[in-house]
Protein backbone atom coordinates (compact mmCIF):
# COMPACT_ATOMS: atom_id res chain seq x y z
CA UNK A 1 27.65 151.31 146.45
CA UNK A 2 25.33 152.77 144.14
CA UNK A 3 24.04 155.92 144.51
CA UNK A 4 20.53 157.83 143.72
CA UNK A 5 22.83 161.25 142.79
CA UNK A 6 24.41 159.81 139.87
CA UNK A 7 23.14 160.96 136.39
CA UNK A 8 23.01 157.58 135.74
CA UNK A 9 20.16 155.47 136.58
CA UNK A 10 20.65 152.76 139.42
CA UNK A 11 20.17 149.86 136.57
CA UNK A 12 23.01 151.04 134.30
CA UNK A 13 25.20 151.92 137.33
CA UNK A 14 24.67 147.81 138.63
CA UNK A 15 25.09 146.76 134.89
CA UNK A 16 28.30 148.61 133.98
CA UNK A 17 29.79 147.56 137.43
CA UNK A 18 29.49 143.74 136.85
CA UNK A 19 29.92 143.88 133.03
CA UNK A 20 32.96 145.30 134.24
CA UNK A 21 34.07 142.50 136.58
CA UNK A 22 33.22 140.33 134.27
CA UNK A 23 35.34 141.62 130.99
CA UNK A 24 38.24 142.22 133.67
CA UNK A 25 37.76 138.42 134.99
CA UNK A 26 36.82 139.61 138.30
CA UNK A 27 33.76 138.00 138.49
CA UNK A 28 35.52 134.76 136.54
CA UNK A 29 33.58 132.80 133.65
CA UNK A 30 31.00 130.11 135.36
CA UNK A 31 30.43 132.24 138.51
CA UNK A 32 26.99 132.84 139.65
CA UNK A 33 25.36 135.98 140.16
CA UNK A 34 23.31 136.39 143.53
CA UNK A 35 19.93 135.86 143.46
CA UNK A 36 17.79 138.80 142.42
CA UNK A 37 16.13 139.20 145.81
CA UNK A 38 19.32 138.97 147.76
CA UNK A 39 21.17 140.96 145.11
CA UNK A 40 18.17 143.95 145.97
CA UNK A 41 18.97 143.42 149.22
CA UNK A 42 22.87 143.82 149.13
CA UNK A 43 22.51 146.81 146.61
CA UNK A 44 19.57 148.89 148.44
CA UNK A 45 17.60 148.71 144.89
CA UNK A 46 14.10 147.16 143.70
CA UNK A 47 14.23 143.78 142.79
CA UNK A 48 12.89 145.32 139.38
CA UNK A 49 16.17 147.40 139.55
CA UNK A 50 18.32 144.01 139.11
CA UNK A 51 16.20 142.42 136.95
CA UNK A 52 16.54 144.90 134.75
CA UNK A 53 20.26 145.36 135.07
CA UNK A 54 20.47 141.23 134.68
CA UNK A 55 18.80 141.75 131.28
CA UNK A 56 21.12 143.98 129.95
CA UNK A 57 23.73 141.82 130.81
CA UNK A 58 21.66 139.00 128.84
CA UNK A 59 21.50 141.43 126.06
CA UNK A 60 25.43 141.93 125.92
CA UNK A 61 25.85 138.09 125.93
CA UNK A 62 28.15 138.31 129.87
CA UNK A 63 25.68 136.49 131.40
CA UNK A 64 23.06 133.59 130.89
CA UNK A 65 19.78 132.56 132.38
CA UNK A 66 19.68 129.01 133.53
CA UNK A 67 16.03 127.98 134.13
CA UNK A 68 15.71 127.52 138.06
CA UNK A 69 19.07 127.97 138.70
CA UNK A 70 19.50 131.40 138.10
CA UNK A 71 22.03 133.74 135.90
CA UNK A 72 26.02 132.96 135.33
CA UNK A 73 28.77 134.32 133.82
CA UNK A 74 29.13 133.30 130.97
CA UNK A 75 32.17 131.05 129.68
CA UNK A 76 33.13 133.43 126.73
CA UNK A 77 32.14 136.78 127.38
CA UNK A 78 32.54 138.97 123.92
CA UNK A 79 34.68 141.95 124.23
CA UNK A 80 33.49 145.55 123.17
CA UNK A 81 35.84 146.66 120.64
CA UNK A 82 36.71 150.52 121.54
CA UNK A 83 35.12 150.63 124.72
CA UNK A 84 37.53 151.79 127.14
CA UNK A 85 37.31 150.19 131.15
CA UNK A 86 34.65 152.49 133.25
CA UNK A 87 36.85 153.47 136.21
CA UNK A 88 33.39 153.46 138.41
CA UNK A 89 32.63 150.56 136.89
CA UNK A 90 35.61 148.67 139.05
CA UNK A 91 34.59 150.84 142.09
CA UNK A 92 34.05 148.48 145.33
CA UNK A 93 30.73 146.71 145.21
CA UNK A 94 28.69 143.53 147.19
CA UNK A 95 29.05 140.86 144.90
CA UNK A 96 28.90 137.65 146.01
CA UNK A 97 28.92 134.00 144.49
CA UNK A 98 26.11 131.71 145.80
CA UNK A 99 26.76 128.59 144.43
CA UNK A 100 29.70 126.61 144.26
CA UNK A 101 33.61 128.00 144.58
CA UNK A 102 34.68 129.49 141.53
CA UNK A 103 38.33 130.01 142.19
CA UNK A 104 40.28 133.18 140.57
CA UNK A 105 42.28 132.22 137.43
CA UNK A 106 45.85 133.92 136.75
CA UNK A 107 44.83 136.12 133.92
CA UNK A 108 42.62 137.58 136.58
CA UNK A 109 45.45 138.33 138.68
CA UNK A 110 47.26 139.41 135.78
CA UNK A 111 44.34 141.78 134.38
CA UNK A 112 44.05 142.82 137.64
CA UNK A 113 48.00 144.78 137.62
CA UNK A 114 45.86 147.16 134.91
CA UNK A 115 42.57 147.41 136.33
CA UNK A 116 42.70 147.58 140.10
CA UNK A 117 39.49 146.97 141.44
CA UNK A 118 40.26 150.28 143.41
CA UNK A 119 42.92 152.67 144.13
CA UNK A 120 43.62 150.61 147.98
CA UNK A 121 46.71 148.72 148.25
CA UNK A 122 46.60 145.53 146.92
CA UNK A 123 47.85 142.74 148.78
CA UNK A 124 47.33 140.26 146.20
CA UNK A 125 49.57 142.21 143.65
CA UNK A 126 52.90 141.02 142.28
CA UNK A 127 55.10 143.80 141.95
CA UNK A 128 55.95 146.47 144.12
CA UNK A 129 53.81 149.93 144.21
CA UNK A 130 55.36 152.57 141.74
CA UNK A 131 56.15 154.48 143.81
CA UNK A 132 59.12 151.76 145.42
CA UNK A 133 60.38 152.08 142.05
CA UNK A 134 60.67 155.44 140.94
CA UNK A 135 63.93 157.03 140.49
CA UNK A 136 65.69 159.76 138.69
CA UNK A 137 69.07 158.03 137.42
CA UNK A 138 66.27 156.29 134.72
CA UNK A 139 64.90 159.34 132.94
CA UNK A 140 68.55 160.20 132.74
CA UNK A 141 69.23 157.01 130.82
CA UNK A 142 66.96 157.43 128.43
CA UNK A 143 67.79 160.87 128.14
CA UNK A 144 71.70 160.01 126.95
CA UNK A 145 69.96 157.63 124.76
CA UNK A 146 67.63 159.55 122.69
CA UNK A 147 70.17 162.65 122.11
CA UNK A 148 70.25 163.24 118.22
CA UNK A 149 72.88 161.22 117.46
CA UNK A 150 72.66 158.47 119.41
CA UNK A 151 68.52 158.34 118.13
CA UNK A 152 69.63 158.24 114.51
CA UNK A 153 72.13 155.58 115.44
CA UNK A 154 69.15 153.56 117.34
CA UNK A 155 66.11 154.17 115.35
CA UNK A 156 66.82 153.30 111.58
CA UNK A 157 68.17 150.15 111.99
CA UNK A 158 67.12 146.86 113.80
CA UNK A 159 68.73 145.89 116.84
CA UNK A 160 70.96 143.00 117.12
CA UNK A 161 68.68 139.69 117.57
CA UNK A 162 70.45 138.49 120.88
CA UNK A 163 70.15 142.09 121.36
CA UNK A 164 72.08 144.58 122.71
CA UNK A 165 75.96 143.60 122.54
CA UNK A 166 76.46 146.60 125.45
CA UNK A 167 74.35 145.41 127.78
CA UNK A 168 74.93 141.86 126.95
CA UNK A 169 78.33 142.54 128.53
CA UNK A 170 76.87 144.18 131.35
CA UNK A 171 74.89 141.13 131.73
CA UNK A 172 77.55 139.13 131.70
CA UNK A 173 79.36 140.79 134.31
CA UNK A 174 76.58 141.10 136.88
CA UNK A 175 76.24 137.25 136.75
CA UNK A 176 80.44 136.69 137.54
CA UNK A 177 78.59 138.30 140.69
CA UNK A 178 76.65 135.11 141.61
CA UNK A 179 78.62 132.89 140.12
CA UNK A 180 76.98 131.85 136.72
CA UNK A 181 79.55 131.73 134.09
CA UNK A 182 77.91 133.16 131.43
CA UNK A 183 79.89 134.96 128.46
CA UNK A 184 78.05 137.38 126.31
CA UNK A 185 77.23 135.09 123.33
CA UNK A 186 75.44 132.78 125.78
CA UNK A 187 73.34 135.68 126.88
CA UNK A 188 69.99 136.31 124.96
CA UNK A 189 67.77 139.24 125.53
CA UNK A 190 63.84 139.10 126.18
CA UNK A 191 60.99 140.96 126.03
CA UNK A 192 60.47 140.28 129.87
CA UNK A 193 61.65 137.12 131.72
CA UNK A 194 57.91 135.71 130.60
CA UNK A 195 59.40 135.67 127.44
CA UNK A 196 62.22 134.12 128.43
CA UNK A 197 60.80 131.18 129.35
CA UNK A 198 58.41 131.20 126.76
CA UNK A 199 61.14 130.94 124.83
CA UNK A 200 62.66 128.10 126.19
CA UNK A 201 59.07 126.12 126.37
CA UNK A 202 58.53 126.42 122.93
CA UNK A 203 62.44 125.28 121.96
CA UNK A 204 62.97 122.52 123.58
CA UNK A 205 59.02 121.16 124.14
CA UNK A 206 56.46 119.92 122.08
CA UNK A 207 52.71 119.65 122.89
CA UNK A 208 51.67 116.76 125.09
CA UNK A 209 55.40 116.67 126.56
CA UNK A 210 55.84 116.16 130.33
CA UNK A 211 57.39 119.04 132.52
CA UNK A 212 58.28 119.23 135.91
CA UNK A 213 57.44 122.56 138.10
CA UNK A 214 57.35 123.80 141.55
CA UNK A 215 54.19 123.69 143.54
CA UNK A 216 52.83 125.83 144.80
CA UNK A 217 54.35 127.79 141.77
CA UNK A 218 53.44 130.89 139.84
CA UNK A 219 50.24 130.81 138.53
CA UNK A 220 51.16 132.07 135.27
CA UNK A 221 53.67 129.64 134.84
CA UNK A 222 51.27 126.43 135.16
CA UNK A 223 48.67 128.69 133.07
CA UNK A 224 51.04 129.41 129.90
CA UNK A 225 52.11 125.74 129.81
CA UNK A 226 48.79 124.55 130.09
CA UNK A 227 48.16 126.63 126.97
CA UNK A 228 51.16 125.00 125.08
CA UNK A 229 49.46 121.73 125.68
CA UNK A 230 52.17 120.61 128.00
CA UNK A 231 51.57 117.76 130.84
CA UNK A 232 52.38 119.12 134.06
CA UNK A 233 53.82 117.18 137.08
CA UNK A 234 53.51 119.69 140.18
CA UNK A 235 56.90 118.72 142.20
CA UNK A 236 56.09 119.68 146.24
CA UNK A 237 58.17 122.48 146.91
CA UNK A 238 60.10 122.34 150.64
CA UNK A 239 61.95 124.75 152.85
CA UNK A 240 65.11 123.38 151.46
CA UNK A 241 63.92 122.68 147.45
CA UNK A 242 61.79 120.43 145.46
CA UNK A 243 60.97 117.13 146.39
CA UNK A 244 63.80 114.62 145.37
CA UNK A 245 61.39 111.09 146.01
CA UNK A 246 58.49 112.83 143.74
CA UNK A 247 60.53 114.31 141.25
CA UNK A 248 62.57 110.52 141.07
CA UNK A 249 59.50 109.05 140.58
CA UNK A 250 58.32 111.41 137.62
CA UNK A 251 61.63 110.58 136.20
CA UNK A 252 61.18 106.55 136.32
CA UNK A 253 57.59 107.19 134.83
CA UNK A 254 57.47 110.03 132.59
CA UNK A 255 60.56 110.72 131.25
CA UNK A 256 60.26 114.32 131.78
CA UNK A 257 62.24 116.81 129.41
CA UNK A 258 61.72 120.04 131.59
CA UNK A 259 62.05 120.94 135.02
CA UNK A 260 61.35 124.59 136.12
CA UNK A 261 62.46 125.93 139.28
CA UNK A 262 62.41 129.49 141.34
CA UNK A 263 65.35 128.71 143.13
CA UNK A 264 65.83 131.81 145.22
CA UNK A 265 63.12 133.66 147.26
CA UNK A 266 60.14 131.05 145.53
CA UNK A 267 56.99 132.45 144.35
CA UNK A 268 55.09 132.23 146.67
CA UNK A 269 56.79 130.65 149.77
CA UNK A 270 60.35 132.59 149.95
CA UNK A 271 62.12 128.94 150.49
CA UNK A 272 65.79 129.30 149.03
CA UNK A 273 67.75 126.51 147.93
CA UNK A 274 69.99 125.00 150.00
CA UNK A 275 73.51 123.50 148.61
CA UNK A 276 72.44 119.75 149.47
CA UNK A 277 69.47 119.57 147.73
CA UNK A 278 70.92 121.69 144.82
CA UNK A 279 73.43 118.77 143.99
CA UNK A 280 70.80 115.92 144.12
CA UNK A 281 68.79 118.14 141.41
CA UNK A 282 71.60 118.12 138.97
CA UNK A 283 72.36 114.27 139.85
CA UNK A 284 68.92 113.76 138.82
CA UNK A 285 68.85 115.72 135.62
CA UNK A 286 72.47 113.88 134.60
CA UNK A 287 71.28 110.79 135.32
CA UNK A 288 67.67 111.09 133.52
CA UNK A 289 68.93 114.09 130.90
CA UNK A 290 66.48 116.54 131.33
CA UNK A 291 67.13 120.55 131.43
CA UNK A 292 66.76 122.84 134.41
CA UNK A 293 65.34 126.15 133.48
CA UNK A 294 66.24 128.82 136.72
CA UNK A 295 64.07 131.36 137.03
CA UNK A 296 66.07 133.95 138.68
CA UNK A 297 63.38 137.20 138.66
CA UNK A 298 63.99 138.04 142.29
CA UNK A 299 67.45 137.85 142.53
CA UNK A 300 67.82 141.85 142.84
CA UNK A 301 66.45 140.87 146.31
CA UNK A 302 68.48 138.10 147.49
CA UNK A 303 71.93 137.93 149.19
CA UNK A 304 74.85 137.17 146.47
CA UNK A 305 75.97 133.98 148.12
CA UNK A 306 72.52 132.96 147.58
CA UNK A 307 72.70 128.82 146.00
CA UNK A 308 71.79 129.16 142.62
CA UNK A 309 71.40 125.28 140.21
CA UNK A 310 72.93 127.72 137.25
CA UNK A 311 76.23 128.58 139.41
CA UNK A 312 76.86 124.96 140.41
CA UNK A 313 75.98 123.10 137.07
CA UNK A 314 77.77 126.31 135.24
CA UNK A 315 75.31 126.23 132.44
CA UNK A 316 75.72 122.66 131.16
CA UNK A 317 72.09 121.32 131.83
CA UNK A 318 70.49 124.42 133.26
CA UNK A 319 68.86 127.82 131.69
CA UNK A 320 69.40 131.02 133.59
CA UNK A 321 66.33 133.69 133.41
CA UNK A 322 65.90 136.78 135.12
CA UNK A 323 64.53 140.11 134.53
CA UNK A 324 63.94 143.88 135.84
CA UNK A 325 60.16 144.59 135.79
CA UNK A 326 60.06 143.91 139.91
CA UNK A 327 63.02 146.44 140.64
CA UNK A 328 63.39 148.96 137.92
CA UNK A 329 61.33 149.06 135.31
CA UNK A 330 58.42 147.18 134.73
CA UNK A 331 57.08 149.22 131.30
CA UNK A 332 60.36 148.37 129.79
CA UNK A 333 60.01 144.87 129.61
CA UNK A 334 63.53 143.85 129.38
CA UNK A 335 64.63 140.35 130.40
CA UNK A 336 67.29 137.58 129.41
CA UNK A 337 68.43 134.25 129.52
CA UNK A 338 71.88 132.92 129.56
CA UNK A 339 72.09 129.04 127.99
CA UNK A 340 74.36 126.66 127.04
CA UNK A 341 76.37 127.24 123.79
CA UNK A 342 74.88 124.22 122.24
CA UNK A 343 71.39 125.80 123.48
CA UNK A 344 71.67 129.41 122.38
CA UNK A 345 71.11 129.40 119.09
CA UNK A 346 67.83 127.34 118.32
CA UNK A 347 66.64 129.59 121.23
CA UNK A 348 67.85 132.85 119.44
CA UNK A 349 65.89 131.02 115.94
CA UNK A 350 62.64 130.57 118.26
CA UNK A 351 63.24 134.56 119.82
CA UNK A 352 63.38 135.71 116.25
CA UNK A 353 60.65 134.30 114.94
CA UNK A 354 58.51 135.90 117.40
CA UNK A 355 59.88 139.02 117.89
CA UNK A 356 62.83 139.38 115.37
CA UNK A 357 65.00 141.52 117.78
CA UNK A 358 64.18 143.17 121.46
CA UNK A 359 64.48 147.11 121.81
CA UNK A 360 67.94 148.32 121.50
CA UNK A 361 67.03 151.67 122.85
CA UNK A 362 66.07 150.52 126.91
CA UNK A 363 68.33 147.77 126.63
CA UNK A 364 71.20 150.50 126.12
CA UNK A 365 69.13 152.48 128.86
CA UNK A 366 69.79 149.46 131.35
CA UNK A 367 73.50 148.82 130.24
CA UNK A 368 74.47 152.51 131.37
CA UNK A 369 72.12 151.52 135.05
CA UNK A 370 73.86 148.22 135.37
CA UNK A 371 77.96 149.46 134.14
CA UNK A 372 77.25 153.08 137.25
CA UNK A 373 76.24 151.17 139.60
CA UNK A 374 72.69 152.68 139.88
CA UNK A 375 70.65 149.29 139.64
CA UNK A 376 72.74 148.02 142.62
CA UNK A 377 72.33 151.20 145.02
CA UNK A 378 68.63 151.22 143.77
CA UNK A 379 68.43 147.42 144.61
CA UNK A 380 70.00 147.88 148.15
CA UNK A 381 67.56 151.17 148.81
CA UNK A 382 64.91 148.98 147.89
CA UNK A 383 65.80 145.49 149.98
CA UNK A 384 66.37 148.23 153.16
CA UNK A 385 62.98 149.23 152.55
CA UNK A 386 61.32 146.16 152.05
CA UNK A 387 62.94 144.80 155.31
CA UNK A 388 60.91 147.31 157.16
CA UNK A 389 57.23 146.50 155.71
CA UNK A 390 57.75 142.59 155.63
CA UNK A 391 58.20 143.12 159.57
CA UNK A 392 55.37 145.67 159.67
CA UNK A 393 53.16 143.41 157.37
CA UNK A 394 53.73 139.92 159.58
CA UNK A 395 52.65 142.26 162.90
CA UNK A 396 49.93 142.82 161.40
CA UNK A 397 48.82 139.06 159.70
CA UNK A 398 49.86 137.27 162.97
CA UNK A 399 47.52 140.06 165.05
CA UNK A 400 44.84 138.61 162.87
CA UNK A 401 44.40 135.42 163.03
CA UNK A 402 47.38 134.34 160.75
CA UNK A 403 49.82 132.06 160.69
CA UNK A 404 52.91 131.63 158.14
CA UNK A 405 53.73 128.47 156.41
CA UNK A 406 57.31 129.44 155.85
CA UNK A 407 59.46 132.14 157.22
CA UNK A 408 58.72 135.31 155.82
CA UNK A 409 61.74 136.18 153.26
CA UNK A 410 61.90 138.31 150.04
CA UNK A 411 58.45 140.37 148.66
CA UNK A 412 56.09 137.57 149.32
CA UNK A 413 54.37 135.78 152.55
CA UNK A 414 52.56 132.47 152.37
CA UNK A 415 49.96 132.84 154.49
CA UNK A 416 47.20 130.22 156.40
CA UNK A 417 44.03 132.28 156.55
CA UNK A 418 41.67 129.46 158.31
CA UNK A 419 39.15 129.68 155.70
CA UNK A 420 38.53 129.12 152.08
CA UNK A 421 40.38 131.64 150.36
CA UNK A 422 38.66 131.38 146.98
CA UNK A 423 35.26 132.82 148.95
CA UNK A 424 37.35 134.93 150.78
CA UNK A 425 38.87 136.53 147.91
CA UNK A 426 35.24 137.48 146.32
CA UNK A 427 34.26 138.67 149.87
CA UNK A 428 37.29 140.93 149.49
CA UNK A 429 36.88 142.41 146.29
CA UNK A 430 33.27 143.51 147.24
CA UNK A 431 35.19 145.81 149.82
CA UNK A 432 38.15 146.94 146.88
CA UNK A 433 41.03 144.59 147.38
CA UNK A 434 42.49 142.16 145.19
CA UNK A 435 44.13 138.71 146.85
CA UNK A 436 46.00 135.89 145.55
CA UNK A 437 43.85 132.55 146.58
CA UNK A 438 46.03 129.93 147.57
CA UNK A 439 44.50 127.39 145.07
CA UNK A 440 45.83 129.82 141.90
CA UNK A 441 49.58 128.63 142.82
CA UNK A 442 48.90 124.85 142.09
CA UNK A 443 48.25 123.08 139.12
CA UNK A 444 45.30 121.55 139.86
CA UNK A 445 43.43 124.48 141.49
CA UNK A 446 42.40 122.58 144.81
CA UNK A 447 40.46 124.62 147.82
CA UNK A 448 43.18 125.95 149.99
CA UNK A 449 43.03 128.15 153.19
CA UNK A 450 46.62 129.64 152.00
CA UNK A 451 47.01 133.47 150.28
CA UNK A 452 50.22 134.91 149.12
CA UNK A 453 50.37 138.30 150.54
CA UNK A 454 52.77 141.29 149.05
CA UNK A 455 54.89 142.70 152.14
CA UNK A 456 54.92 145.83 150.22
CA UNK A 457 51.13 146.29 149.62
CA UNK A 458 50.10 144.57 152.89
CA UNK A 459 51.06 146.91 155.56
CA UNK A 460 47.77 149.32 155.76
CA UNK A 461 46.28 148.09 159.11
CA UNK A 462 42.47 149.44 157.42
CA UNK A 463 43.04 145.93 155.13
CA UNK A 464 43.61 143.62 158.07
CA UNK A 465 40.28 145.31 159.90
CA UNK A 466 38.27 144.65 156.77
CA UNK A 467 39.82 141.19 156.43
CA UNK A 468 39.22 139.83 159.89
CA UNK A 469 35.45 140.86 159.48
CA UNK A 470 34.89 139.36 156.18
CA UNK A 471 36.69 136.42 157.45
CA UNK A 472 34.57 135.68 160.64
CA UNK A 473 31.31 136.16 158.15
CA UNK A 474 32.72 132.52 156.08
């Protein structure tokens, strides 16, 4: 809340604390702001206090005034070059949008992993807390890496532009693991598995082209091809994979060219493929010849034997992608894809022209993790302690009102909440936690009662108080 000790006066402090949802996306563009009288009333200030903090916000161009209707967010707020995010800024605050939904985009959840709207855990977050991660076999990687010789060796030269031939190899090894036959000079490295995939859009798509993906889905995913000017047709995802009638039809009407799946532990759900269903997929992309792109990022988490479309089509019409930012290392952006022959080298042209080569240094780092065996004991330590706060974290959703649309499985739960979760997640960030609104993991953004919680980050039992309270107020 604000407060009369500050050296600040109470109109900055309310200005720099919604300029600063806003630039963060927060407070998302076409939201409106409360009403001046009931925005005095939340805040304990003069309604000359937010009048005068609403006019600075005119002044900066965030907002705009719309006779009778009141003041929104503006649909392109201008940056401040050089002006670093205000920590109090993002502190907790009663903000609350009057008019109609305005649903939280994915660069707002994305934004949101580097400007928490507080220090709480964050249920709505996509990775796990840092300190899951942390470790002391990694500094020691780096360490062997940036000795004298081995810095010379890695610094004055660029890297190979599939990268790494080391731990290309290692690559290629841990994927004999799951079964995906994947040689080394099928194997591409990434700056991420984001990239990855990137990658593959822009290779083998053109603007306007149709592609198939999961839904609910990953909200980036729909976002970034929606930026590439790709048509989207949202395949229902089930318990045992993607709808076969729907994604038949798409192929009778469409001819789609793309289909993009999380096969194992799905983002958001946790469905895994199951065998049957796998085979009618690759029927389906035989018979109509489109690709399969597998995204594979949470496979650190799942069992092995796990069915994977990459293992049983061995790479002929599918594209492997996977990545280490949700188990090891998230700052070192390091992620691959494995294609087919015929594939890998127009997507090694479209990787250099974007990035000429990926970081030798970490992706030497990660080859001596992956060849002692330190990603896998990290991986199981990890998966042990996950197992404990999923079963913590669905005590504590069921004891509150909850229900689970699928059976909790991997980092994620998909949760039914009973109310609109696009209000609720505003209602939530005025108390200093971040969720992930049901309606951001489908193409089409419709009002949805579902969140995807983090077992990792949803396990503090203060959350679930806060939640059930703002929840009965909707």
């Amino acid at each position: 809340m604000l407060t009369r000790t500050s050296t600040q006066s109470l109109t900055g402090q309310l200005a720099d604390r919604l300029a600063e949802r806003i630039r963060t996306r927060l407070l998302p563009p076409g939201a409106r702001l409360p009403s001046v009288r009931e925005c005095a009333r939340q805040q304990g200030v003069s309604p000359y206090t937010v009048v005068a903090a609403y006019d600075q916000l005119l002044a900066q161009g965030l907002v705009e005034a719309r006779r009778q209707r009141g003041f929104y967010v503006r649909d392109s707020a201008p940056a401040q070059e050089g002006r670093p995010p205000n920590p109090a800024a993002a502190a907790p605050m009663v903000m609350q949008i009057m008019a109609s939904r305005i649903p939280a985009d994915a660069s707002s959840l994305i934004r949101s992993m580097f400007h928490r709207p507080s220090d709480k855990p964050q249920p709505g977050m996509g990775v796990f807390p840092p300190d899951w991660m942390a470790s002391t076999f990694m500094p020691t990687a780096v360490r062997r890496m940036t000795s004298t010789a081995a810095l010379q060796e890695l610094s004055l030269q660029y890297g190979e532009p599939a990268g790494d031939m080391s731990l290309r190899r290692s690559l290629s090894q841990k994927l004999v693991g799951i079964n995906v036959p994947a040689s080394p000079e099928q194997i591409v490295t990434t700056i991420g598995a984001t990239h990855a995939l990137d990658i593959v859009s822009r290779t083998l798509l053109r603007a306007g082209d149709p592609v198939m993906v999961e839904e609910p889905g990953w909200a980036l995913e729909f976002a970034r091809l929606e930026a590439l000017g790709m048509r989207i047709l949202p395949v229902p995802r089930r318990a045992d994979g993607p709808d076969l009638e729907v994604m038949a039809q798409y192929c009778k009407l469409h001819s789609p060219k793309l289909f993009v799946s999380v096969s194992v532990l799905h983002n958001p759900t946790g469905y895994s493929l199951t065998p049957g269903s796998a085979h009618r997929v690759l029927k389906l992309a035989n018979e109509h010849d489109f690709h399969i792109v597998e995204d594979d990022t949470y496979s650190h988490l799942a069992p092995e034997h796990a069915t994977r479309l990459s293992a049983l089509d061995g790479l002929q019409r599918t594209i492997y992608v996977s990545g280490f930012a949700k188990i090891l290392a998230p700052n070192w952006r390091i992620g691959f894809l494995a294609a087919p022959p015929a594939l890998k080298e127009r997507l090694l042209e479209t990787k250099l022209l974007a990035t000429l080569t990926s970081p030798t240094l970490f992706e030497r780092a990660l080859s001596w993790c992956i060849d002692q065996g330190q990603l896998r004991r990290h991986s199981e330590r990890v998966r042990i302690r996950l197992d404990g706060a999923r079963g913590r974290a669905v005590k504590l959703a069921m004891s509150h009102g909850c229900t689970f649309a699928s059976e909790p499985a991997g980092l994620f739960g998909w949760v039914d909440t009973g109310v609109d979760t696009d209000a609720l997640t505003q209602r939530m960030l005025d108390q200093g936690y971040l969720l992930a609104p049901g309606s951001l993991f489908h193409a089409r953004r419709p009002p949805s009662t579902m969140m995807r919680i983090n077992f990792a980050t949803s396990q503090d039992a203060a959350f679930w108080k806060v939640f059930s309270k703002v929840r009965s107020e909707l």
